[in-house]
N, C-alpha and C. Protein backbone atom coordinates (compact mmCIF):
# COMPACT_ATOMS: atom_id res chain seq x y z
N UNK A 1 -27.14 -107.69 -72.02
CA UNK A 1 -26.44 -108.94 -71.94
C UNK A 1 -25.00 -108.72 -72.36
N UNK A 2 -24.43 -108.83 -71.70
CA UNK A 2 -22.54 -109.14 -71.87
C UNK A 2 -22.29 -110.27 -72.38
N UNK A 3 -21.96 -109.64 -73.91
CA UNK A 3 -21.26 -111.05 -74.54
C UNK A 3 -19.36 -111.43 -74.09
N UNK A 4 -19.64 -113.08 -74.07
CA UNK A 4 -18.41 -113.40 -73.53
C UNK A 4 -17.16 -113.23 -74.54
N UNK A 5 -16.07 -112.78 -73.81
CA UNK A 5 -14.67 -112.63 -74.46
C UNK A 5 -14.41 -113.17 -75.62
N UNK A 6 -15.07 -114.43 -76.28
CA UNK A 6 -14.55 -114.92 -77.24
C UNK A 6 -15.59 -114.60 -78.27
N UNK A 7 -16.64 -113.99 -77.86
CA UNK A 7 -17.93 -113.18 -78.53
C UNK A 7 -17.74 -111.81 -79.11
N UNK A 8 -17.07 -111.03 -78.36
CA UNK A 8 -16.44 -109.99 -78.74
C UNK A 8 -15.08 -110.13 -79.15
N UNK A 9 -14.46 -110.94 -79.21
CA UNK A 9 -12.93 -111.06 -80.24
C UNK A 9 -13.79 -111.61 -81.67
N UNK A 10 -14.80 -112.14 -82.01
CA UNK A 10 -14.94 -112.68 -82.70
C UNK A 10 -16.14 -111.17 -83.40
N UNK A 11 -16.34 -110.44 -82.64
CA UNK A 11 -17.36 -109.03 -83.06
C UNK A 11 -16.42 -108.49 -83.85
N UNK A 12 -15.28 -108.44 -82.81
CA UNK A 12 -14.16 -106.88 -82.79
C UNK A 12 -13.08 -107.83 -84.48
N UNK A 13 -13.07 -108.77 -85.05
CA UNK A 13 -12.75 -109.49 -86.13
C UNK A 13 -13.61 -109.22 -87.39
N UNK A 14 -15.01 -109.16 -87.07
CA UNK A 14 -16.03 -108.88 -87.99
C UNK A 14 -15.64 -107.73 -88.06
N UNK A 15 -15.91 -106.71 -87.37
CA UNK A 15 -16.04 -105.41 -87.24
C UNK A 15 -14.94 -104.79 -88.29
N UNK A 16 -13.50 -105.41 -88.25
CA UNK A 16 -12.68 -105.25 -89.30
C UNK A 16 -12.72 -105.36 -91.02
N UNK A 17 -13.87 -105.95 -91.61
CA UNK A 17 -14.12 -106.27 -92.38
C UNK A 17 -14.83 -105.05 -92.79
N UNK A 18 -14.63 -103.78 -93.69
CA UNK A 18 -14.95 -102.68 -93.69
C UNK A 18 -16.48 -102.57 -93.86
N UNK A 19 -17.25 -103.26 -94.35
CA UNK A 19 -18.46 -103.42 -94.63
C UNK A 19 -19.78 -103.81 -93.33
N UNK A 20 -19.13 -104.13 -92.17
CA UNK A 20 -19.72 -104.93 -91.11
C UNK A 20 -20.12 -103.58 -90.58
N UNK A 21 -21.44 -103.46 -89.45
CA UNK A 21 -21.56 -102.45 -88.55
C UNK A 21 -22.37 -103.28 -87.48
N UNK A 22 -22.03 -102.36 -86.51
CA UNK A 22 -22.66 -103.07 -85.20
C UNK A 22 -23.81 -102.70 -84.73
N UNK A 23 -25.05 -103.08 -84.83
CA UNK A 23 -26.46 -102.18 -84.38
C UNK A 23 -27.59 -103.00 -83.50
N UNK A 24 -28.71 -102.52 -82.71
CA UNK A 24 -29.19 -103.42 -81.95
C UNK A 24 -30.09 -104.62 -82.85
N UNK A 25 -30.27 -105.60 -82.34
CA UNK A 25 -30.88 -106.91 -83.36
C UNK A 25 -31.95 -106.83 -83.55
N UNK A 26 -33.16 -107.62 -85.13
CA UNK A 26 -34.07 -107.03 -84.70
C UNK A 26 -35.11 -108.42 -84.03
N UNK A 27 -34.28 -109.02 -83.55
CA UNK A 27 -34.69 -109.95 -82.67
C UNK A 27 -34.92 -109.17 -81.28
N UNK A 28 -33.91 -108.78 -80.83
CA UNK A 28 -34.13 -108.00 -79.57
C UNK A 28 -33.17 -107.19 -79.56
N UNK A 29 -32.87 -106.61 -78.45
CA UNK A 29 -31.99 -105.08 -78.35
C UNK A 29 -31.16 -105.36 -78.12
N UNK A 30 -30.24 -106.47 -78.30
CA UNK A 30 -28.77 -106.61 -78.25
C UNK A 30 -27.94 -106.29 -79.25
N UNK A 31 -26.86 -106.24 -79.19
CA UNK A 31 -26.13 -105.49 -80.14
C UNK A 31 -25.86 -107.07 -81.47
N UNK A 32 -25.69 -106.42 -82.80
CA UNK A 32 -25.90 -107.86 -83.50
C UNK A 32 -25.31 -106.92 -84.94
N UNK A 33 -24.65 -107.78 -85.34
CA UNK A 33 -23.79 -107.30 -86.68
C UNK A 33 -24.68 -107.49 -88.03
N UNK A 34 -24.61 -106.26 -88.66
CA UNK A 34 -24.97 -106.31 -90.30
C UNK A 34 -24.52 -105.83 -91.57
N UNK A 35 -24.76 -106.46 -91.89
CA UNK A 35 -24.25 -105.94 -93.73
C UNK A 35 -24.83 -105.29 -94.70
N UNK A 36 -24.45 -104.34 -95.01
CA UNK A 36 -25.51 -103.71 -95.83
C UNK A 36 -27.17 -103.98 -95.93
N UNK A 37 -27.29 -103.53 -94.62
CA UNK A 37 -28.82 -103.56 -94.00
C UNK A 37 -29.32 -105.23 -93.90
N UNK A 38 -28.55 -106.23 -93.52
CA UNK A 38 -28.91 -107.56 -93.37
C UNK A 38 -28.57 -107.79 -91.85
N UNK A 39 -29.02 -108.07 -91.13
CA UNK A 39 -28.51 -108.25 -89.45
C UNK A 39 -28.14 -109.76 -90.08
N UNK A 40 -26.17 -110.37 -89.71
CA UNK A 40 -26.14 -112.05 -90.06
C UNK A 40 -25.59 -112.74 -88.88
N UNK A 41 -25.47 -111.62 -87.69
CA UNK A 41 -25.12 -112.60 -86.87
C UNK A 41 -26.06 -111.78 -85.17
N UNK A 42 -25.99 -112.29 -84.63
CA UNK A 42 -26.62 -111.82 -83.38
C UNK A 42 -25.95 -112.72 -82.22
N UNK A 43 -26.10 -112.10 -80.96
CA UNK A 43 -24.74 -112.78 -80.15
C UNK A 43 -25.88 -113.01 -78.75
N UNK A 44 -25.95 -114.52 -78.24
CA UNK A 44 -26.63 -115.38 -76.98
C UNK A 44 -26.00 -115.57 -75.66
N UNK A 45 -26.19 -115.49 -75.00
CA UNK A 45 -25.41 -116.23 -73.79
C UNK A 45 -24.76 -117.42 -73.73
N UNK A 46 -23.78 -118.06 -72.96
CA UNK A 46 -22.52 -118.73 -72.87
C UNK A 46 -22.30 -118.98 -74.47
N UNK A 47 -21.87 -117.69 -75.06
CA UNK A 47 -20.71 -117.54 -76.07
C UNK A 47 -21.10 -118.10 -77.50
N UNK A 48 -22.40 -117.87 -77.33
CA UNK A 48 -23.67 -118.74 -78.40
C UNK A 48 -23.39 -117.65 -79.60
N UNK A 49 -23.27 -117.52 -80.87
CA UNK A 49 -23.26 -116.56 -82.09
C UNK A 49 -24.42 -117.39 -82.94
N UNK A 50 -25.31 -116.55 -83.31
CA UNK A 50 -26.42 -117.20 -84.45
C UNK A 50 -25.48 -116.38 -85.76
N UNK A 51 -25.34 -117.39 -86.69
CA UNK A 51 -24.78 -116.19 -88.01
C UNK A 51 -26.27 -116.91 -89.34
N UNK A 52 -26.07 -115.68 -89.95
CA UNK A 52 -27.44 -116.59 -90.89
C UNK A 52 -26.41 -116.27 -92.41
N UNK A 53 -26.62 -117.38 -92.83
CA UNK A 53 -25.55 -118.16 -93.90
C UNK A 53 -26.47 -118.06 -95.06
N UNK A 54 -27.47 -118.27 -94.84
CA UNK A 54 -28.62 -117.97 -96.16
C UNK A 54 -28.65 -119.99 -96.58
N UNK A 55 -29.87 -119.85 -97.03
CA UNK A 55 -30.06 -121.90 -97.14
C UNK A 55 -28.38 -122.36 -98.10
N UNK A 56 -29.20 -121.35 -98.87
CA UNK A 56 -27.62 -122.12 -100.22
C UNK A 56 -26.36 -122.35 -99.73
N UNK A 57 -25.77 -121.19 -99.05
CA UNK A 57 -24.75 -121.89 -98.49
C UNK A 57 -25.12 -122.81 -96.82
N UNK A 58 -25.79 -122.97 -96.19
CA UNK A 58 -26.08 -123.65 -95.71
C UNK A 58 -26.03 -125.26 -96.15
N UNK A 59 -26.91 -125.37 -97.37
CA UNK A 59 -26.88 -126.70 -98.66
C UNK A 59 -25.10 -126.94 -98.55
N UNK A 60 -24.55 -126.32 -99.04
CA UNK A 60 -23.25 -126.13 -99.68
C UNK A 60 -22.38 -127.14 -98.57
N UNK A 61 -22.75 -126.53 -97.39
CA UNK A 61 -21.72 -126.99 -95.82
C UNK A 61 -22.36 -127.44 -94.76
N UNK A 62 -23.88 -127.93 -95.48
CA UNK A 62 -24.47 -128.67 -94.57
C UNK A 62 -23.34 -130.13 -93.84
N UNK A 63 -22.65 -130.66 -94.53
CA UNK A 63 -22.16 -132.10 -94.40
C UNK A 63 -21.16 -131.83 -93.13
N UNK A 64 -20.56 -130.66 -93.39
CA UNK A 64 -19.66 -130.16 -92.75
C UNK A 64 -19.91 -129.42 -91.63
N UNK A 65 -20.96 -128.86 -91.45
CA UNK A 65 -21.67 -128.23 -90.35
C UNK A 65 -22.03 -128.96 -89.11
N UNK A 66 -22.55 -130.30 -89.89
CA UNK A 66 -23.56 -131.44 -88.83
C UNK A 66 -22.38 -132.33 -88.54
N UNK A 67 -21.47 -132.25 -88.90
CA UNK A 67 -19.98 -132.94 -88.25
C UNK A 67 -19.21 -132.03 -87.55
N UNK A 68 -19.56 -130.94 -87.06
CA UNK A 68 -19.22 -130.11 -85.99
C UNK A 68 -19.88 -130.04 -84.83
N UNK A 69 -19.34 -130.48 -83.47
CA UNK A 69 -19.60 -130.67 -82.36
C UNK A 69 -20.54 -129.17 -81.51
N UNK A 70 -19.70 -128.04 -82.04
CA UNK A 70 -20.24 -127.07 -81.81
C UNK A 70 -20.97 -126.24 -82.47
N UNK A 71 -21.92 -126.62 -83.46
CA UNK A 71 -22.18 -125.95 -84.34
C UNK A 71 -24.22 -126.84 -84.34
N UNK A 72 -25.30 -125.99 -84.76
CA UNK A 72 -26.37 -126.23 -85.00
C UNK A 72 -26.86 -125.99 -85.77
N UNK A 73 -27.48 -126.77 -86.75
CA UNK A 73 -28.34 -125.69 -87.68
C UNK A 73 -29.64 -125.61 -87.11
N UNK A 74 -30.41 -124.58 -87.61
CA UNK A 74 -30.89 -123.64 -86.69
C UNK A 74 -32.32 -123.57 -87.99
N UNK A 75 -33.77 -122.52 -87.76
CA UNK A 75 -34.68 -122.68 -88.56
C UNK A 75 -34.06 -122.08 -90.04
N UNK A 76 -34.53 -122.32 -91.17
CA UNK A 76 -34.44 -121.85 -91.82
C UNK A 76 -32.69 -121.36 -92.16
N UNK A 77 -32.15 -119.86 -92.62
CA UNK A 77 -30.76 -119.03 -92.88
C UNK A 77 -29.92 -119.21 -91.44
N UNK A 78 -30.30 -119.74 -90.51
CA UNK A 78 -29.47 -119.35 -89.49
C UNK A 78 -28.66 -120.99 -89.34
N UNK A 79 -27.50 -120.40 -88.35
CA UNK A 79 -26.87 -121.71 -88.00
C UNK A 79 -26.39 -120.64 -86.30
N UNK A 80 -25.94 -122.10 -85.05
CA UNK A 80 -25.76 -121.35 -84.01
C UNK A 80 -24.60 -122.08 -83.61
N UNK A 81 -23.15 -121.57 -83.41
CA UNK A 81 -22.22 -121.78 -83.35
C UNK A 81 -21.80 -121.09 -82.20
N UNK A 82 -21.36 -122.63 -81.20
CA UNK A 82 -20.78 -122.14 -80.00
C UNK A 82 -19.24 -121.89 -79.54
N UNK A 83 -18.59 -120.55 -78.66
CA UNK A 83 -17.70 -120.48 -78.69
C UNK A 83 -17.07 -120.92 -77.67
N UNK A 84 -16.25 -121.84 -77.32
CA UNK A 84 -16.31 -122.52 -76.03
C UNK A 84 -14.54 -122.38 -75.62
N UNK A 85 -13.89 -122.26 -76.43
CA UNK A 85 -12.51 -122.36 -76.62
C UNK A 85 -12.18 -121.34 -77.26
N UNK A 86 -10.93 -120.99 -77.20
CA UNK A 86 -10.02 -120.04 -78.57
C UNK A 86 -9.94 -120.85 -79.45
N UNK A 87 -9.73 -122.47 -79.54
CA UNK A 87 -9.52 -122.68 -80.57
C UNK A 87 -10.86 -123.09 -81.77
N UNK A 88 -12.05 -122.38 -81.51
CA UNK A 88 -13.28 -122.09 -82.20
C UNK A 88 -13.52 -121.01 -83.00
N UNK A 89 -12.51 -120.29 -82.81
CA UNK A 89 -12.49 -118.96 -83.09
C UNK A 89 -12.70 -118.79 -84.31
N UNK A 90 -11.29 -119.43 -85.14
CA UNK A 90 -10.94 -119.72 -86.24
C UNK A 90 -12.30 -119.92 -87.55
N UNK A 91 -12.79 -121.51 -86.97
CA UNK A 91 -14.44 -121.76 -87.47
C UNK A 91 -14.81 -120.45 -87.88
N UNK A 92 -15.30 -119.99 -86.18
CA UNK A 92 -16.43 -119.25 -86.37
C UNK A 92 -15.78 -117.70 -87.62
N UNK A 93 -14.83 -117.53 -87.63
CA UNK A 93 -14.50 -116.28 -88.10
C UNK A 93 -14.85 -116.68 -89.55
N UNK A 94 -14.80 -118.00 -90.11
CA UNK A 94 -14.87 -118.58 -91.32
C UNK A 94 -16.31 -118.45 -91.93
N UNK A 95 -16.72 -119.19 -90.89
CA UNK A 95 -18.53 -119.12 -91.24
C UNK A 95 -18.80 -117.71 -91.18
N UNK A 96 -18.42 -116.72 -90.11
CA UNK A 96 -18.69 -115.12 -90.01
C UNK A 96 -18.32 -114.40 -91.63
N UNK A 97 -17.55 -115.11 -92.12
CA UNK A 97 -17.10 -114.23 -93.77
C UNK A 97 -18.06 -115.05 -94.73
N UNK A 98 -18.18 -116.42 -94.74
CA UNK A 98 -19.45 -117.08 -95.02
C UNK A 98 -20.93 -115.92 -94.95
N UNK A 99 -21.25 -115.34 -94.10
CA UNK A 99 -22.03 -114.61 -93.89
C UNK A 99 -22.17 -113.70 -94.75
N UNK A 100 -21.38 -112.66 -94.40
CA UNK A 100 -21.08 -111.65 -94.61
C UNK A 100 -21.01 -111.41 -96.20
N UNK A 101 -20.23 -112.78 -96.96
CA UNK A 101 -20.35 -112.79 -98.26
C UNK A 101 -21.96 -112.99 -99.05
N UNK A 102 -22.66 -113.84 -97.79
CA UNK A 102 -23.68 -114.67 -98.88
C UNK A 102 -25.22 -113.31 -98.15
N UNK A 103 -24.67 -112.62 -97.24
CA UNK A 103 -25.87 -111.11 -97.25
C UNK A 103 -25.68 -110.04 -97.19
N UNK A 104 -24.30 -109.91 -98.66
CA UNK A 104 -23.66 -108.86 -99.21
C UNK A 104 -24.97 -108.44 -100.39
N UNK A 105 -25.32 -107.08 -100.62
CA UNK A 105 -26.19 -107.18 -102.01
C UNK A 105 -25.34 -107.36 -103.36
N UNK A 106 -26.28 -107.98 -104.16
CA UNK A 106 -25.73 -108.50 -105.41
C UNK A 106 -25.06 -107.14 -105.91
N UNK A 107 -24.64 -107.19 -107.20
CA UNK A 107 -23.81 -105.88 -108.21
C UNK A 107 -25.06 -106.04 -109.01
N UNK A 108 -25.51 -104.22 -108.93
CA UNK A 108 -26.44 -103.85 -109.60
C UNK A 108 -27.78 -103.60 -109.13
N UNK A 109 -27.79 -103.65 -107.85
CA UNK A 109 -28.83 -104.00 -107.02
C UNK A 109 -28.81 -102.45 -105.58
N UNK A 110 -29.91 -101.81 -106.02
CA UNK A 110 -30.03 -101.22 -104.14
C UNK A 110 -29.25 -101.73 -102.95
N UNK A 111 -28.18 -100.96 -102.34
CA UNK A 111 -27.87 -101.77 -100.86
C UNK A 111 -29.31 -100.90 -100.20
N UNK A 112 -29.19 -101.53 -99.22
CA UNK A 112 -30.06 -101.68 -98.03
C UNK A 112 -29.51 -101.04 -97.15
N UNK A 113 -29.93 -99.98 -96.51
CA UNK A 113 -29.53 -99.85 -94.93
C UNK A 113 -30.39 -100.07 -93.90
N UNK A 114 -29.27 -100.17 -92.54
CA UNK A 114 -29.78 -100.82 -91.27
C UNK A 114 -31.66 -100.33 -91.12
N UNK A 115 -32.09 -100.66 -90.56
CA UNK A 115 -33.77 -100.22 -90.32
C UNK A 115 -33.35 -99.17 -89.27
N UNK A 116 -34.51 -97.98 -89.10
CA UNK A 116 -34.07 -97.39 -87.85
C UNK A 116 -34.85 -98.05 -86.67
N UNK A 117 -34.46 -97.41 -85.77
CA UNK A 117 -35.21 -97.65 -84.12
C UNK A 117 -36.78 -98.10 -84.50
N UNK A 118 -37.45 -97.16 -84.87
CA UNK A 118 -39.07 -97.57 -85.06
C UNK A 118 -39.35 -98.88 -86.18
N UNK A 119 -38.35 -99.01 -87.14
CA UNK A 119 -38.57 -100.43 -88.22
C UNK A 119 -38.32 -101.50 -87.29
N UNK A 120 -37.25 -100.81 -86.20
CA UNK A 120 -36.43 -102.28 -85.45
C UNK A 120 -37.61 -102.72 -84.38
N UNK A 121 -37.79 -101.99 -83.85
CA UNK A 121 -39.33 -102.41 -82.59
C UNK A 121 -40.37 -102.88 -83.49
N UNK A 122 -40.64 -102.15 -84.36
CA UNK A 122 -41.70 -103.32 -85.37
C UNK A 122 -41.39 -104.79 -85.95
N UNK A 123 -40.00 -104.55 -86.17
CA UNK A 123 -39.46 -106.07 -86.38
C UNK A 123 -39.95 -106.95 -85.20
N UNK A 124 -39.33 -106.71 -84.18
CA UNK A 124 -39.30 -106.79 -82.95
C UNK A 124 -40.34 -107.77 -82.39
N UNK A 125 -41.74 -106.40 -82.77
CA UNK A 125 -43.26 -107.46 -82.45
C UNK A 125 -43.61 -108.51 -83.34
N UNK A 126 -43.25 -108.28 -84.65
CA UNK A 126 -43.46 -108.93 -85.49
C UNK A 126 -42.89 -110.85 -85.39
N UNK A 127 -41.58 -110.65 -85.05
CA UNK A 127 -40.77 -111.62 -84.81
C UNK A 127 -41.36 -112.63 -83.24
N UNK A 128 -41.70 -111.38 -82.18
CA UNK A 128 -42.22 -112.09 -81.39
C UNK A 128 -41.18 -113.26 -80.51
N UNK A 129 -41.69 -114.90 -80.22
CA UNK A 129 -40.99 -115.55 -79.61
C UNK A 129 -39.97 -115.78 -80.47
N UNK A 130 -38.97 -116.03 -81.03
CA UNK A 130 -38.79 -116.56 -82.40
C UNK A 130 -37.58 -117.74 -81.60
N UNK A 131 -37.08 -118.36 -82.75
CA UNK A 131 -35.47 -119.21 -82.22
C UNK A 131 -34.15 -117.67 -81.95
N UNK A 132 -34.81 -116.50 -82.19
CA UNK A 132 -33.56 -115.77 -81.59
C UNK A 132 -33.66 -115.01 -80.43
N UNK A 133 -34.73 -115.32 -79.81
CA UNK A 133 -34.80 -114.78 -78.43
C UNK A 133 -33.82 -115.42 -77.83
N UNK A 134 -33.17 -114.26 -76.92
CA UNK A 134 -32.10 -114.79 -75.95
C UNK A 134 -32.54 -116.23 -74.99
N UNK A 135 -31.47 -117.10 -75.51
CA UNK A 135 -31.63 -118.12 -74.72
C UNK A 135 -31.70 -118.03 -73.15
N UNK A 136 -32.39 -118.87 -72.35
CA UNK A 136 -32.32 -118.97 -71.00
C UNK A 136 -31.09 -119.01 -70.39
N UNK A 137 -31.05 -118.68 -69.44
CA UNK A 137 -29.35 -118.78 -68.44
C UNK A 137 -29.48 -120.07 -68.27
C-alpha cells in the first residue's frame, strides 16, 4: 500500500525525531513507526494515520480530540487522524510527538526492541481482524 504524500511528509517528520524507526506493523505488513520497540503509529489508505497515544493521554485530550473534524478515537490507545490537507499536518505532527512521548520507556526500565519477522507474523495471527486492518478502498 502507498501511503499518500501527506503520509509520508508526516513519516519522513517522525523519522527525524532520533528515536523513531520505521518497520513492518504488527497489524499487517505495512510499514508503521516505533519507539523503542512500541509500533505508535501505522499508516491506512486515503491518508488515514492510526497513532496510539496510550488512554492517559488520550483522557488528557479527549475534549480536544472529539472537537476535531478529522480526528477519531479509535478502540482502546489508538486515535485515527485523517490527513486531508497540508494544513493537518501540523495536528498530526503534534499528536505524532504525543506518541512518541507517552510509548517512550520510563527511566530505569528495559527498552524494548522492535519484535523480529517471526514475533511480527505471530502478532499478526494473534491480532487477526482487528480495527487496524487496512481499511477498505
Amino acid at each position: 500500500m502507498a501511503r499518500s504524500s501527506l503520509s509520508d511528509r508526516f513519516a519522513s517528520e517522525m523519522l527525524r525525531v532520533g528515536v523513531v524507526e520505521e518497520h513492518p506493523s504488527q497489524f499487517n505488513a505495512t510499514p508503521a513507526l516505533w519507539v523503542e520497540g512500541s509500533e505508535f503509529a501505522n499508516f491506512h489508505p486515503r491518508g488515514r494515520v492510526y497513532l496510539r497515544l496510550t488512554r492517559k493521554v488520550i483522557a488528557g485530550e479527549r475534549a480536544r480530540l472529539r472537537g476535531e473534524a478529522n480526528v477519531e478515537l479509535r478502540s482502546g490507545d489508538w486515535i485515527m487522524i485523517a490527513l486531508r490537507r497540508q494544513s493537518d499536518l501540523p495536528r498530526a505532527l503534534e499528536l505524532g510527538a504525543l506518541a512518541v512521548a507517552a510509548n517512550r520507556t520510563r527511566p530505569g526500565t528495559r527498552r524494548k526492541s522492535v519484535p523480529d519477522d517471526r514475533a511480527l507474523a505471530r502478532r499478526r495471527r494473534q491480532h487477526g481482524s482487528s480495527a487496524h486492518d487496512l481499511d477498505a478502498e
